[in-house]
Each structure stands twice: as structure tokens, then as C-alpha cells.
Protein backbone atom coordinates (compact mmCIF):
# COMPACT_ATOMS: atom_id res chain seq x y z
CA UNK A 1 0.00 0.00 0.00
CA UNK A 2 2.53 2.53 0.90
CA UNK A 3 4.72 2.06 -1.90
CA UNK A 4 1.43 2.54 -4.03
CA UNK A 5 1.03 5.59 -2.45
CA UNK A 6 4.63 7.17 -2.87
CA UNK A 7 4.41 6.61 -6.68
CA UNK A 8 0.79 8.18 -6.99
CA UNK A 9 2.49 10.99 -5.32
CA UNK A 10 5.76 11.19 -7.16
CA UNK A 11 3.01 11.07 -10.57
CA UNK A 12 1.94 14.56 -9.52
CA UNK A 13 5.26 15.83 -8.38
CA UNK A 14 4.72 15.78 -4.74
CA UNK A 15 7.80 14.85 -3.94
CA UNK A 16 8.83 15.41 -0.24
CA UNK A 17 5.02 13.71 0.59
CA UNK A 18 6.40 10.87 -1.64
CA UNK A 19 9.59 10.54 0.65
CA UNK A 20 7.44 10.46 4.13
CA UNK A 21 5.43 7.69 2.31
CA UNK A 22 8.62 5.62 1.74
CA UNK A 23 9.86 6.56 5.69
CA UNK A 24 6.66 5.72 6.58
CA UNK A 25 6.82 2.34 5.02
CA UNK A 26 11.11 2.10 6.63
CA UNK A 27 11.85 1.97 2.14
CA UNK A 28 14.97 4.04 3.43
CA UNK A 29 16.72 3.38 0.38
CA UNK A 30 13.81 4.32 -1.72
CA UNK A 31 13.49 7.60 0.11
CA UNK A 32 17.19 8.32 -0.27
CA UNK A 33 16.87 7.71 -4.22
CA UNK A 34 13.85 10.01 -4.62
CA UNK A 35 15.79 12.61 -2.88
CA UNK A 36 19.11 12.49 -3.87
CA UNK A 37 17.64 12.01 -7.77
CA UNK A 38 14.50 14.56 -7.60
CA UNK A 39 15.12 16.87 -4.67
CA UNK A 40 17.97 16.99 -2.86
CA UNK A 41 17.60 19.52 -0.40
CA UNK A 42 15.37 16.64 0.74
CA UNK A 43 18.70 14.51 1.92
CA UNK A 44 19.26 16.05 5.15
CA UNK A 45 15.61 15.60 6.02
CA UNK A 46 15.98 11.76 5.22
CA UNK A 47 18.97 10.77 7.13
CA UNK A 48 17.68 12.83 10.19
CA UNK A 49 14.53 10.75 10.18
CA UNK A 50 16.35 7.65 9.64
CA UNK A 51 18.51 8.34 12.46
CA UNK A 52 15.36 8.93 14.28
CA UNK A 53 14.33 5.82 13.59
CA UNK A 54 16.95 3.89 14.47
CA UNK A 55 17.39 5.48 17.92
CA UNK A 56 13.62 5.15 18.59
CA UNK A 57 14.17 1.29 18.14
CA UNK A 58 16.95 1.58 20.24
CA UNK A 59 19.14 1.11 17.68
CA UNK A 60 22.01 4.02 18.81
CA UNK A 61 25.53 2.14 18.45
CA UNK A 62 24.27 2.29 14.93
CA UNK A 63 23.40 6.14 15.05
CA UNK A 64 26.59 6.57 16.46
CA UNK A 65 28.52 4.54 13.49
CA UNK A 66 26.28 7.10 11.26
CA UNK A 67 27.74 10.38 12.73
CA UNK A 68 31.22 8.72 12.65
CA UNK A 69 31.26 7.76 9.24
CA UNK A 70 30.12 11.01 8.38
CA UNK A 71 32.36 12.71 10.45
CA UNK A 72 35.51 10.54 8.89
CA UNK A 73 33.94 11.03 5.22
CA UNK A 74 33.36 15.14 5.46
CA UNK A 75 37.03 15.33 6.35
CA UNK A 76 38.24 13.15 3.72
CA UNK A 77 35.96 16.08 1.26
């Protein structure tokens, strides 16, 4: 159903309500596509609520492998 629901919305360009729909459903790495291909001013906003999602399943040594990793990467850049 939700993925149903993403593409309905990416048909009529409504693409940040199509990335919720794909968070909703945990499709991170749909979400992630749609934004980094269609909108990606959107990124940010996925990756928070992913990390929001993983701490909420208490799920933070992985949040806190996240951060690293993009800590070590944006100092590579």
C-alpha cells in the first residue's frame, strides 16, 4: 500500500510527501533515491529521520557509526 502511495504521489510531483510515504513504510533506500535524484535539499531531512528511527528502536551504536562515518567522510571532502 505505501509504496502505491509514494508513486501516486511522485506522478503529480509531490515529492517530499512521496519521501514520508517511503519513511513511513522504513523503504529508506527508496526515500534516499527520490531525494538524492528529484530533490535533494530533501537529503538532510531523510537521514535525520532515519537516524530517528533507528534510535527510537533503540538502535544508537548504529546512530553513532552514522555520525562517525560522516564525520571521517566530510574530512576526507
Amino acid at each position: 500500500m505505501i509504496p502505491q502511495a509514494a508513486e501516486l504521489y511522485l506522478n503529480v510531483d509531490m515529492v517530499k510527501d512521496a519521501i514520508d510515504m517511503f519513511i513511513a513504510g522504513e523503504e529508506w533506500s527508496k526515500a534516499r533515491k527520490v531525494a538524492k535524484e528529484l530533490e535533494p535539499r530533501y537529503e538532510p531531512y531523510v537521514e535525520e529521520r532515519y537516524k530517528d528511527s533507528l534510535k527510537s528502536q533503540g538502535r544508537a551504536d548504529v546512530v553513532s557509526c552514522l555520525y562517525t562515518n560522516s564525520s571521517i567522510e566530510n574530512g576526507l571532502k
